[in-house]
C-alpha atoms as a PDB file:
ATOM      1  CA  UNK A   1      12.662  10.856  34.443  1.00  0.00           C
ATOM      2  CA  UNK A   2      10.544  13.963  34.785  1.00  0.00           C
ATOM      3  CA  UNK A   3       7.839  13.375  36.921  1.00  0.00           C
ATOM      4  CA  UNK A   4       6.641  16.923  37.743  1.00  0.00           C
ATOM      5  CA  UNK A   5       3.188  17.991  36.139  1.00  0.00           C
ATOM      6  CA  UNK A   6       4.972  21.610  37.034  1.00  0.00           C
ATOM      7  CA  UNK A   7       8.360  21.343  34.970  1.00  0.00           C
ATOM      8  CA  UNK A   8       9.424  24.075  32.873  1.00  0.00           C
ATOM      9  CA  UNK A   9       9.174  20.874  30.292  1.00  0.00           C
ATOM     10  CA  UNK A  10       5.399  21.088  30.726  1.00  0.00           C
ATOM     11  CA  UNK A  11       5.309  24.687  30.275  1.00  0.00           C
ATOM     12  CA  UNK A  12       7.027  25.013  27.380  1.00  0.00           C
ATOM     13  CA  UNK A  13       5.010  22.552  25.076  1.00  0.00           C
ATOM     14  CA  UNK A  14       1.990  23.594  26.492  1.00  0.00           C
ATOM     15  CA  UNK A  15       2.759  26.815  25.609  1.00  0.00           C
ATOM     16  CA  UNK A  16       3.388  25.792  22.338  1.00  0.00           C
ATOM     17  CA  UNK A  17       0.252  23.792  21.597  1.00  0.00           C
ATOM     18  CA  UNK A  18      -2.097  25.960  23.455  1.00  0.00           C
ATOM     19  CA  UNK A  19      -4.791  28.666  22.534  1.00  0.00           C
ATOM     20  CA  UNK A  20      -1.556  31.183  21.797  1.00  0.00           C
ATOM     21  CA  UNK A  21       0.434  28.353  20.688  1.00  0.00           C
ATOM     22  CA  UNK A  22       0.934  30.715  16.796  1.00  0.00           C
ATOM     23  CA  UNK A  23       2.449  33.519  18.784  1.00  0.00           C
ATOM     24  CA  UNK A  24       4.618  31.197  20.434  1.00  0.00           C
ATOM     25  CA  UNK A  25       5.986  29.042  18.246  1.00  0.00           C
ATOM     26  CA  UNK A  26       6.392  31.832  15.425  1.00  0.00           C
ATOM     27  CA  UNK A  27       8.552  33.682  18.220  1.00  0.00           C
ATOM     28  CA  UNK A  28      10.735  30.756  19.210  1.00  0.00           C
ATOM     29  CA  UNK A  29      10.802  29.446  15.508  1.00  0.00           C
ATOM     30  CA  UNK A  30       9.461  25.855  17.613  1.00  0.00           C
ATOM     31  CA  UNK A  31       6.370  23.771  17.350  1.00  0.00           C
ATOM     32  CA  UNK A  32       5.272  20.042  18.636  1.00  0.00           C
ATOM     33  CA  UNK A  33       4.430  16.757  16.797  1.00  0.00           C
ATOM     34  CA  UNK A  34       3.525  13.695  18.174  1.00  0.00           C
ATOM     35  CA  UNK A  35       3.509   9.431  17.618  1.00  0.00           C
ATOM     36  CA  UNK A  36       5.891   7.349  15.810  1.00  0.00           C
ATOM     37  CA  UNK A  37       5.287   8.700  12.254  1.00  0.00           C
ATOM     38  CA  UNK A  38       7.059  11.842  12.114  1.00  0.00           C
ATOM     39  CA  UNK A  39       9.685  10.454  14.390  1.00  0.00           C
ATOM     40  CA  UNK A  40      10.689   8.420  11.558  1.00  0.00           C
ATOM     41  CA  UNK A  41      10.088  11.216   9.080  1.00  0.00           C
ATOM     42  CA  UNK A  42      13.006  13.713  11.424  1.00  0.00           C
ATOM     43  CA  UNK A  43      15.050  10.720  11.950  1.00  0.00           C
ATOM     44  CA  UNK A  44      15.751  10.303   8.049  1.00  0.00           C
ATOM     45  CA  UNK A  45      14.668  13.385   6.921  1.00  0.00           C
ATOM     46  CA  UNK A  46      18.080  15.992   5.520  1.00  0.00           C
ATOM     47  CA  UNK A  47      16.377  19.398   5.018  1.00  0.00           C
ATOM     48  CA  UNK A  48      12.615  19.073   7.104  1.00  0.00           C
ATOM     49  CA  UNK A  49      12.532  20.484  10.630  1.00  0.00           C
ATOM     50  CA  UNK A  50      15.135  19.403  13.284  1.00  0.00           C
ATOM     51  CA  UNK A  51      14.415  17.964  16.587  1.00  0.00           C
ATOM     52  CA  UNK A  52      15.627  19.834  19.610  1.00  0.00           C
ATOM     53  CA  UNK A  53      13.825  17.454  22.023  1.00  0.00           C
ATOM     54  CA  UNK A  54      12.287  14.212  22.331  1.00  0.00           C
ATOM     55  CA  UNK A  55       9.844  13.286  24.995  1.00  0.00           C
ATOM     56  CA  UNK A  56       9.128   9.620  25.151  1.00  0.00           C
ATOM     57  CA  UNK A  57       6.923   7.876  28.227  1.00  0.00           C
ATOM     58  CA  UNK A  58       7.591   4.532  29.044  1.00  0.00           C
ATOM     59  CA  UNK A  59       5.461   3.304  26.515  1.00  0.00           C
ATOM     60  CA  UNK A  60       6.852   5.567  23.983  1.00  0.00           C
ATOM     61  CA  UNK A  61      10.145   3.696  24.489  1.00  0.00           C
ATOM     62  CA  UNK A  62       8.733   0.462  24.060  1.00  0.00           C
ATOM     63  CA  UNK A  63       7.217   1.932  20.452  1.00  0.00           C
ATOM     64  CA  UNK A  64      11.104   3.230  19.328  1.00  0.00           C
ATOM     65  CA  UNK A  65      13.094   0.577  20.189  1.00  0.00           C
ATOM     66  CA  UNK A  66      14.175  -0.441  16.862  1.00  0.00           C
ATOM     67  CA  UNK A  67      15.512   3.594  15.683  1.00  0.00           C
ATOM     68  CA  UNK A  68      18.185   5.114  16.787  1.00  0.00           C
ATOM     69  CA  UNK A  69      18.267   8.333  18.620  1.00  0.00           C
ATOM     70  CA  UNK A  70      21.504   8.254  20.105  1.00  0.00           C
ATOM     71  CA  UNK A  71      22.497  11.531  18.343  1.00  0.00           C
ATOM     72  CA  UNK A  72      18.956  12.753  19.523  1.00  0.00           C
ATOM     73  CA  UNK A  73      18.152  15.054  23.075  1.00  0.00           C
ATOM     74  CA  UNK A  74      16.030  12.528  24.501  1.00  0.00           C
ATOM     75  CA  UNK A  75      14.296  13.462  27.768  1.00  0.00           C
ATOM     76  CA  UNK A  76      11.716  10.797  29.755  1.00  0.00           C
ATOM     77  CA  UNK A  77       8.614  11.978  31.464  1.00  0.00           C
ATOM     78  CA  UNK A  78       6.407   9.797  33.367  1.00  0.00           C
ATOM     79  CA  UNK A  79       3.171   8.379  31.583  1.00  0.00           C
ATOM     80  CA  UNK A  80       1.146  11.260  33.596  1.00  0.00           C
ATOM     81  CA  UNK A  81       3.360  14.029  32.054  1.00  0.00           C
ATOM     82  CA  UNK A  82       2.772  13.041  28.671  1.00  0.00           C
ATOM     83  CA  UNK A  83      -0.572  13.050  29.041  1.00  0.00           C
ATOM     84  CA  UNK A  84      -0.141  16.778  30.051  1.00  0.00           C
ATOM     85  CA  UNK A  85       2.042  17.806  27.447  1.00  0.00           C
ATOM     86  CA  UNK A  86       0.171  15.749  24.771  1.00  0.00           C
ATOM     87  CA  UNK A  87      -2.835  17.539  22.465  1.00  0.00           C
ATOM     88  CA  UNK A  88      -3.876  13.952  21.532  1.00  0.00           C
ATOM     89  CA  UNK A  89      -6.722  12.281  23.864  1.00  0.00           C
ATOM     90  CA  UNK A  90      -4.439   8.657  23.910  1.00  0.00           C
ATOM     91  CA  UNK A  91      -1.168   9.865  23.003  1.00  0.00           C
ATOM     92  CA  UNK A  92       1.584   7.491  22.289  1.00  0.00           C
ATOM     93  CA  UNK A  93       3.828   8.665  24.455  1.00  0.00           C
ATOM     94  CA  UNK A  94       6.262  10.242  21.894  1.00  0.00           C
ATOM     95  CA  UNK A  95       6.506  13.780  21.603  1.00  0.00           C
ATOM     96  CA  UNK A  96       8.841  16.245  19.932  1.00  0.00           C
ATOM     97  CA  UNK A  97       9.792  19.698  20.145  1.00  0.00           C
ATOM     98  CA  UNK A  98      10.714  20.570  16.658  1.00  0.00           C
ATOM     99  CA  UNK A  99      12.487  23.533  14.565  1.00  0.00           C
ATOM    100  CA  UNK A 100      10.792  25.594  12.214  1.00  0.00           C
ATOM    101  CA  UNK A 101      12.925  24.951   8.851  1.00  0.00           C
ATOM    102  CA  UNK A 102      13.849  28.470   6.684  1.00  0.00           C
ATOM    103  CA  UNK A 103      13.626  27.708   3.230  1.00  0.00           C
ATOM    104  CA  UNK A 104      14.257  30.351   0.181  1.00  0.00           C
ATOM    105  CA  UNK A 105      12.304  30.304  -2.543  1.00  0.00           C
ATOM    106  CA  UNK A 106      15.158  30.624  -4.837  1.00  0.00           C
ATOM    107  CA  UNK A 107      16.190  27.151  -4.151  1.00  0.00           C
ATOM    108  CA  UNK A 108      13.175  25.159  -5.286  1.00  0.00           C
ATOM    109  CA  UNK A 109      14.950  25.216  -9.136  1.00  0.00           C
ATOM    110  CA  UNK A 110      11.752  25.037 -10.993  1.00  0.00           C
ATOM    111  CA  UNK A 111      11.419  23.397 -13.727  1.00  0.00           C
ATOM    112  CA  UNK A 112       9.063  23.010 -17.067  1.00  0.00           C
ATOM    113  CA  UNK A 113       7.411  20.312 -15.139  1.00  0.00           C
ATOM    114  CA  UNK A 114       7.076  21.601 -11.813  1.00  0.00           C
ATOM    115  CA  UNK A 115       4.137  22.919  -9.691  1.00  0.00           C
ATOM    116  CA  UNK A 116       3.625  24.678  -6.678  1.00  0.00           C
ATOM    117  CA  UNK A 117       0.679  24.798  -4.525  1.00  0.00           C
ATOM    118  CA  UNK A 118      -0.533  27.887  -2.910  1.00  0.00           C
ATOM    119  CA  UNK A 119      -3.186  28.132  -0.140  1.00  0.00           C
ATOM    120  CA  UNK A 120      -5.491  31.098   0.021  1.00  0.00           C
ATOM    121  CA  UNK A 121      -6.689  32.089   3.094  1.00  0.00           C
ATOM    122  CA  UNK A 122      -7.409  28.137   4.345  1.00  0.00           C
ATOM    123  CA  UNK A 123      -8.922  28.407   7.650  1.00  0.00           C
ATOM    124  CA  UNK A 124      -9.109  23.992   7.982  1.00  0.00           C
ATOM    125  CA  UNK A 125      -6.020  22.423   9.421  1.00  0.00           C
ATOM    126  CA  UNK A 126      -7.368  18.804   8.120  1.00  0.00           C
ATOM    127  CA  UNK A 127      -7.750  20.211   5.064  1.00  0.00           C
ATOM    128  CA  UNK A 128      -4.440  22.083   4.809  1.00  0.00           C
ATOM    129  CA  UNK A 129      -2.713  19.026   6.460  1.00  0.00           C
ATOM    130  CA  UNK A 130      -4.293  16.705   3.942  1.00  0.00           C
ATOM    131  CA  UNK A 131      -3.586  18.917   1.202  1.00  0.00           C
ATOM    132  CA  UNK A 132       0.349  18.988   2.175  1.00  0.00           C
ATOM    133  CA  UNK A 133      -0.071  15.258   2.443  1.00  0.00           C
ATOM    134  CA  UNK A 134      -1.237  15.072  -1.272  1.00  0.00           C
ATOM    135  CA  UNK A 135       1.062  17.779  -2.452  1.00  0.00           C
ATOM    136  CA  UNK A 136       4.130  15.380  -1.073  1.00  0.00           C
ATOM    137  CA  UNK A 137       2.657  11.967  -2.676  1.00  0.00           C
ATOM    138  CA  UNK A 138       2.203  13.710  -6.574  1.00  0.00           C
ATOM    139  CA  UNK A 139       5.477  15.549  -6.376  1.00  0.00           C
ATOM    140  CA  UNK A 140       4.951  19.912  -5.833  1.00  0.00           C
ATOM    141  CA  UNK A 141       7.620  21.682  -4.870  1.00  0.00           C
ATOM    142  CA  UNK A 142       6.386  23.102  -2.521  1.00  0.00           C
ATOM    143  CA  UNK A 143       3.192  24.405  -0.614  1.00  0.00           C
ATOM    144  CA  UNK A 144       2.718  28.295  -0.081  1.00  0.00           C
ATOM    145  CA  UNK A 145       0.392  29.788   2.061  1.00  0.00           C
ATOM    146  CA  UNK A 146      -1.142  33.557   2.313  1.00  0.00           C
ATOM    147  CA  UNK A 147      -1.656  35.881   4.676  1.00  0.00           C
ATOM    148  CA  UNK A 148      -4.344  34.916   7.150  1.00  0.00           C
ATOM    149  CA  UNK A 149      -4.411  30.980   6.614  1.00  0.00           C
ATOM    150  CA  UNK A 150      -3.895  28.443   9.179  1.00  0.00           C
ATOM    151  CA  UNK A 151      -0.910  28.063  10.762  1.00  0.00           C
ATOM    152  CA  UNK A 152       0.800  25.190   9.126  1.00  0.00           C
ATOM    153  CA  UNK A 153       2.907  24.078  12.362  1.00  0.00           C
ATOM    154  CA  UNK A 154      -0.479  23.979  14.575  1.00  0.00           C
ATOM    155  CA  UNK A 155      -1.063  20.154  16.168  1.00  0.00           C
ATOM    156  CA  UNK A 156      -4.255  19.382  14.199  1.00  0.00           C
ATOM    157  CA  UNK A 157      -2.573  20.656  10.668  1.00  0.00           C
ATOM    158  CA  UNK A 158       1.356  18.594  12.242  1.00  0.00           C
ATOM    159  CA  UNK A 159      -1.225  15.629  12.309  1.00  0.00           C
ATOM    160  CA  UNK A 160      -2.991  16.124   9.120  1.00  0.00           C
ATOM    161  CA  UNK A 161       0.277  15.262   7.249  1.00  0.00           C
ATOM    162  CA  UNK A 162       1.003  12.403   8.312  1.00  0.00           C
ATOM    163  CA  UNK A 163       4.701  12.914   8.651  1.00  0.00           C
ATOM    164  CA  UNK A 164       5.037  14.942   4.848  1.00  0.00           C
ATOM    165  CA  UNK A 165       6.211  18.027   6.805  1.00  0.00           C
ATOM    166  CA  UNK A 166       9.327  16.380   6.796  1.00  0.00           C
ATOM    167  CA  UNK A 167       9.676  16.050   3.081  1.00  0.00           C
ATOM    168  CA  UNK A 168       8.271  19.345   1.483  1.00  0.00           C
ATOM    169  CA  UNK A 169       9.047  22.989   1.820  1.00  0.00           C
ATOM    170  CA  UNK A 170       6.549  25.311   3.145  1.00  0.00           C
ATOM    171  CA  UNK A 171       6.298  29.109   3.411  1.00  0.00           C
ATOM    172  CA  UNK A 172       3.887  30.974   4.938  1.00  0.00           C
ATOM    173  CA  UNK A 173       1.937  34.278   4.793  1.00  0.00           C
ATOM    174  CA  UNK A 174       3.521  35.254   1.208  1.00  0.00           C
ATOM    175  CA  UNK A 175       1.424  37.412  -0.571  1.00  0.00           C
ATOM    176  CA  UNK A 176       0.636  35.687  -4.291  1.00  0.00           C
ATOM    177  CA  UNK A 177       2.095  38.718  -6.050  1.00  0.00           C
ATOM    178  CA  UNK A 178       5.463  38.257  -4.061  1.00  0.00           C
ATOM    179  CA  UNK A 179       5.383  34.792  -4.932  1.00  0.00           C
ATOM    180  CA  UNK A 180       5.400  34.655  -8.795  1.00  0.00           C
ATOM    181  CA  UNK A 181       8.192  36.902  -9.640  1.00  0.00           C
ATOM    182  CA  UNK A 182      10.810  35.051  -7.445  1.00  0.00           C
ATOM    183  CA  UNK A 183       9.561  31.818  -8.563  1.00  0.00           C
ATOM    184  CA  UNK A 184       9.729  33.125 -12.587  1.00  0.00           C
ATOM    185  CA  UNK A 185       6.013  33.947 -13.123  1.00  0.00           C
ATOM    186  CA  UNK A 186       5.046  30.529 -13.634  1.00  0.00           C
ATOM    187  CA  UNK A 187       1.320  29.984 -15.399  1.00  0.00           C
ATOM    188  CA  UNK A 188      -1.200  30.176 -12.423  1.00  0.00           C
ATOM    189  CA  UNK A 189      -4.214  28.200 -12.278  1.00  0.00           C
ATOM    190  CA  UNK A 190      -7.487  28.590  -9.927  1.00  0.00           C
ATOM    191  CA  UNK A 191     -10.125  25.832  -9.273  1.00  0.00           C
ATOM    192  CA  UNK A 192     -13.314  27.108  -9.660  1.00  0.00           C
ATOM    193  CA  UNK A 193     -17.199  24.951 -10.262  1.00  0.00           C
ATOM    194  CA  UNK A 194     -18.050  28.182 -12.467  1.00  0.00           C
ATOM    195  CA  UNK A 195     -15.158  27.468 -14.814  1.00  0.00           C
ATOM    196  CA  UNK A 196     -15.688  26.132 -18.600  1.00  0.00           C
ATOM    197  CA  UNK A 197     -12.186  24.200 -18.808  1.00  0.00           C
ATOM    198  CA  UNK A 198     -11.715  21.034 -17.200  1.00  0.00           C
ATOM    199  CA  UNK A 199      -8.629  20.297 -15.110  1.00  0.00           C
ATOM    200  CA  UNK A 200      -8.531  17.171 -17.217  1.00  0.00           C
ATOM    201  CA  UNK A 201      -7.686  18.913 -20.454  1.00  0.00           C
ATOM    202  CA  UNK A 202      -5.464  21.452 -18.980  1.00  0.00           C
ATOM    203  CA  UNK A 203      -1.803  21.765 -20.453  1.00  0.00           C
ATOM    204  CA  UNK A 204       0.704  23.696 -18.755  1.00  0.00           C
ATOM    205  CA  UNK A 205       3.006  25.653 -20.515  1.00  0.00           C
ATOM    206  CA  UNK A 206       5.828  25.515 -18.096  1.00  0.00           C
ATOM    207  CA  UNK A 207       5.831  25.495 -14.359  1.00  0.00           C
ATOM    208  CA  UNK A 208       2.443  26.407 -12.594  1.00  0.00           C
ATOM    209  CA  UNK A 209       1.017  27.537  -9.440  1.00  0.00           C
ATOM    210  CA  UNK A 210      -1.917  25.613  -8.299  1.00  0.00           C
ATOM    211  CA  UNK A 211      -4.336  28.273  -6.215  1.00  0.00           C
ATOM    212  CA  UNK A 212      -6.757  27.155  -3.738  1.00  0.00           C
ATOM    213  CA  UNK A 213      -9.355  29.263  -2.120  1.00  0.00           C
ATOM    214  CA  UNK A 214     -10.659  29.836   1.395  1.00  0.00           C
ATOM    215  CA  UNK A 215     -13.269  26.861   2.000  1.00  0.00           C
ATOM    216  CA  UNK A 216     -16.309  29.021   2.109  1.00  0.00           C
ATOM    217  CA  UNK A 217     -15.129  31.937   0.114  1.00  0.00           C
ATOM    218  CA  UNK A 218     -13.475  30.805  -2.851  1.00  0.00           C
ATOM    219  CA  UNK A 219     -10.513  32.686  -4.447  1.00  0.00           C
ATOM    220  CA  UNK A 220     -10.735  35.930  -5.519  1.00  0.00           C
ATOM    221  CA  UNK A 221      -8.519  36.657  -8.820  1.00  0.00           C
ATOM    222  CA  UNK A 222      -8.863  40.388  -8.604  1.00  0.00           C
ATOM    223  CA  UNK A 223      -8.221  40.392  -4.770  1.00  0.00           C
ATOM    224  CA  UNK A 224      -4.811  38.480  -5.650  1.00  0.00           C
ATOM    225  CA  UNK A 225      -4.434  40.415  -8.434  1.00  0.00           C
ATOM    226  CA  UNK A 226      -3.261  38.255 -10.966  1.00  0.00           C
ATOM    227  CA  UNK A 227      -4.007  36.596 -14.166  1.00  0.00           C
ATOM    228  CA  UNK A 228      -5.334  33.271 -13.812  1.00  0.00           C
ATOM    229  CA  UNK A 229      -6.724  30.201 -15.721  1.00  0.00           C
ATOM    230  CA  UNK A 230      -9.806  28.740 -14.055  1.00  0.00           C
ATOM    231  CA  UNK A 231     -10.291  24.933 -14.167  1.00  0.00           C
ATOM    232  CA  UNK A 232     -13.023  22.620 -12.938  1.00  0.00           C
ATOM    233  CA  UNK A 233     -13.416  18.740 -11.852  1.00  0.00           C
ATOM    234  CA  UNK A 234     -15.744  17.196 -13.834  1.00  0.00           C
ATOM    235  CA  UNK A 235     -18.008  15.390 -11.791  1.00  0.00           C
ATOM    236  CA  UNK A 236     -20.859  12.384 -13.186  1.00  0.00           C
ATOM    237  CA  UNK A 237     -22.242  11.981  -9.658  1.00  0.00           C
ATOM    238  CA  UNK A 238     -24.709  13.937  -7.540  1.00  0.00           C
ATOM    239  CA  UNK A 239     -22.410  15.598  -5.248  1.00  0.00           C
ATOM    240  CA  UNK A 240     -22.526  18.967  -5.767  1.00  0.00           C
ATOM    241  CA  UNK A 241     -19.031  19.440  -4.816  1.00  0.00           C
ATOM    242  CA  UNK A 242     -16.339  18.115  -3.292  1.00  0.00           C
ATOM    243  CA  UNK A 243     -14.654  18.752  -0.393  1.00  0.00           C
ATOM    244  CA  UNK A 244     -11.342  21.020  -0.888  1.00  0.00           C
ATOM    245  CA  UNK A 245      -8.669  18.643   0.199  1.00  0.00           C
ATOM    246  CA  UNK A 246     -10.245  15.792  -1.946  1.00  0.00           C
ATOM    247  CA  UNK A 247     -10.913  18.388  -4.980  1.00  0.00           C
ATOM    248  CA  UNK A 248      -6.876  19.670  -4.240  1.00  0.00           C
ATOM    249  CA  UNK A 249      -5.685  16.156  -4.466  1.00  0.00           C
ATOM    250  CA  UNK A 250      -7.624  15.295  -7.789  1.00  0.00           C
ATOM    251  CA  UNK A 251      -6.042  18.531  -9.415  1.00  0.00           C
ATOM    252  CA  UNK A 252      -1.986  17.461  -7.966  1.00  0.00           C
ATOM    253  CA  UNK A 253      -2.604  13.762  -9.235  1.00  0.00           C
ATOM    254  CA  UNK A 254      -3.760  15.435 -12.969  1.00  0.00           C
ATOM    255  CA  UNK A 255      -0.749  17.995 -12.354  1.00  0.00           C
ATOM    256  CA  UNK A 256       1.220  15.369 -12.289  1.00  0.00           C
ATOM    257  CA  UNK A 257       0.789  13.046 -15.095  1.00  0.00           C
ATOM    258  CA  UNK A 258       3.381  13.317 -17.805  1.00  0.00           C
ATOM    259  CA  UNK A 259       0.788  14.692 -20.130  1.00  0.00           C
ATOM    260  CA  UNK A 260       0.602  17.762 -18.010  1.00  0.00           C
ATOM    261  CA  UNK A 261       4.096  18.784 -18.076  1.00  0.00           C
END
């Protein structure tokens, strides 16, 4: 058992989690997630990110005792050390040092029903979490990110899913225009309040590309330079909008009704 607040151990996941924790994991192709959830995720999981170690405290054993990690790098650090390592206040005392998964576009075989979601410029890692969460439970392919959003590997985003990391491919920092040829210049749409079609009578043609704009900023269609449909929620209430993750999952759930394909 690793006892040492000073163990190379320590180091390294610090290093991963910490204030230059992008640099570092996008140069070791490594990043950290924590608690029982995505443990169960990796265990079962075929094509989602690998697990080169697993950290577990005393009480983290206690939590795992019915999975099996025999096939699994298992290292035990005293409850102090986990608190260390950990980027949760009350961690629970399972961490894991995890591999960045390289997907290829080419492989997501897209079909007339299929959507994509793509992220523009998201700066919130609950929202983009929460967003990959939803994108997992209505059925995208797969969740793209631009240039200059949040890093989708960073603890508070790893947390945010809830363990759907594991089950949908993500690419990051792809510029839109790279995106569409490679995935067969599928029909893009953009949310936007300003726009006279609702999301609720939207038919796709074929496969689409769900765009999502920087929480404060919007999307720009001439800065991505494309050609896009612009849909809005319909709302009854008073709210004047909603919130981007909620707004993202409303547009997935209509994406994917049968109507829609």
């Amino acid at each position: 058992m690793i006892e040492s607040l000073h163990s190379p151990h320590v180091g390294r996941v610090k290093a991963l989690i910490g204030s230059r924790g992008s640099k570092e994991r996008s140069d070791s192709g490594l990043f950290v997630a924590e608690g029982i959830q995505p443990l169960r995720e990796a265990l079962s999981s075929q094509r989602g990110p690998g697990i080169e170690t697993l950290y577990l405290s005393p009480a983290g054993l206690t939590r795992i005792a019915e999975l099996d990690t025999s096939e699994v790098n298992v290292v035990e650090v005293s409850d102090a050390v986990m608190q260390a390592m950990a980027s949760t206040v009350t961690p629970q005392g399972i961490l894991m040092v995890c591999s960045i998964p390289s997907h290829s576009l080419a492989d997501l075989s897209m079909t007339e029903e299929s959507f994509v979601i793509y992220l523009d410029r998201i700066q919130d890692p609950g929202n983009a979490g929460t967003i990959l969460r939803s994108a997992d439970a209505f059925g995208a392919r797969a969740v793209i990110t631009s240039p200059g959003s949040v890093d989708m590997y960073s603890p508070k985003v790893v947390r945010s899913t809830a363990g759907s990391l594991w089950h949908i491919p993500v690419f990051e920092s792809l510029e839109l225009r790279e995106v569409l040829p490679q995935l067969g210049n599928p029909e893009c749409i953009v949310l936007s309040s300003h726009a006279s079609e609702s999301i609720v009578n939207f038919r796709a043609t074929g496969p689409c590309i769900a765009i999502f704009g920087n929480e404060g900023a919007g999307t720009s269609t001439e800065q991505l330079a494309i050609n896009a449909r612009t849909v809005a929620i319909p709302m009854s209430g008073q709210a004047e909008s909603l919130n981007l993750s909620a707004a993202a999952s409303v547009v997935m759930f209509t994406l994917s009704q049968p109507s829609h394909g």
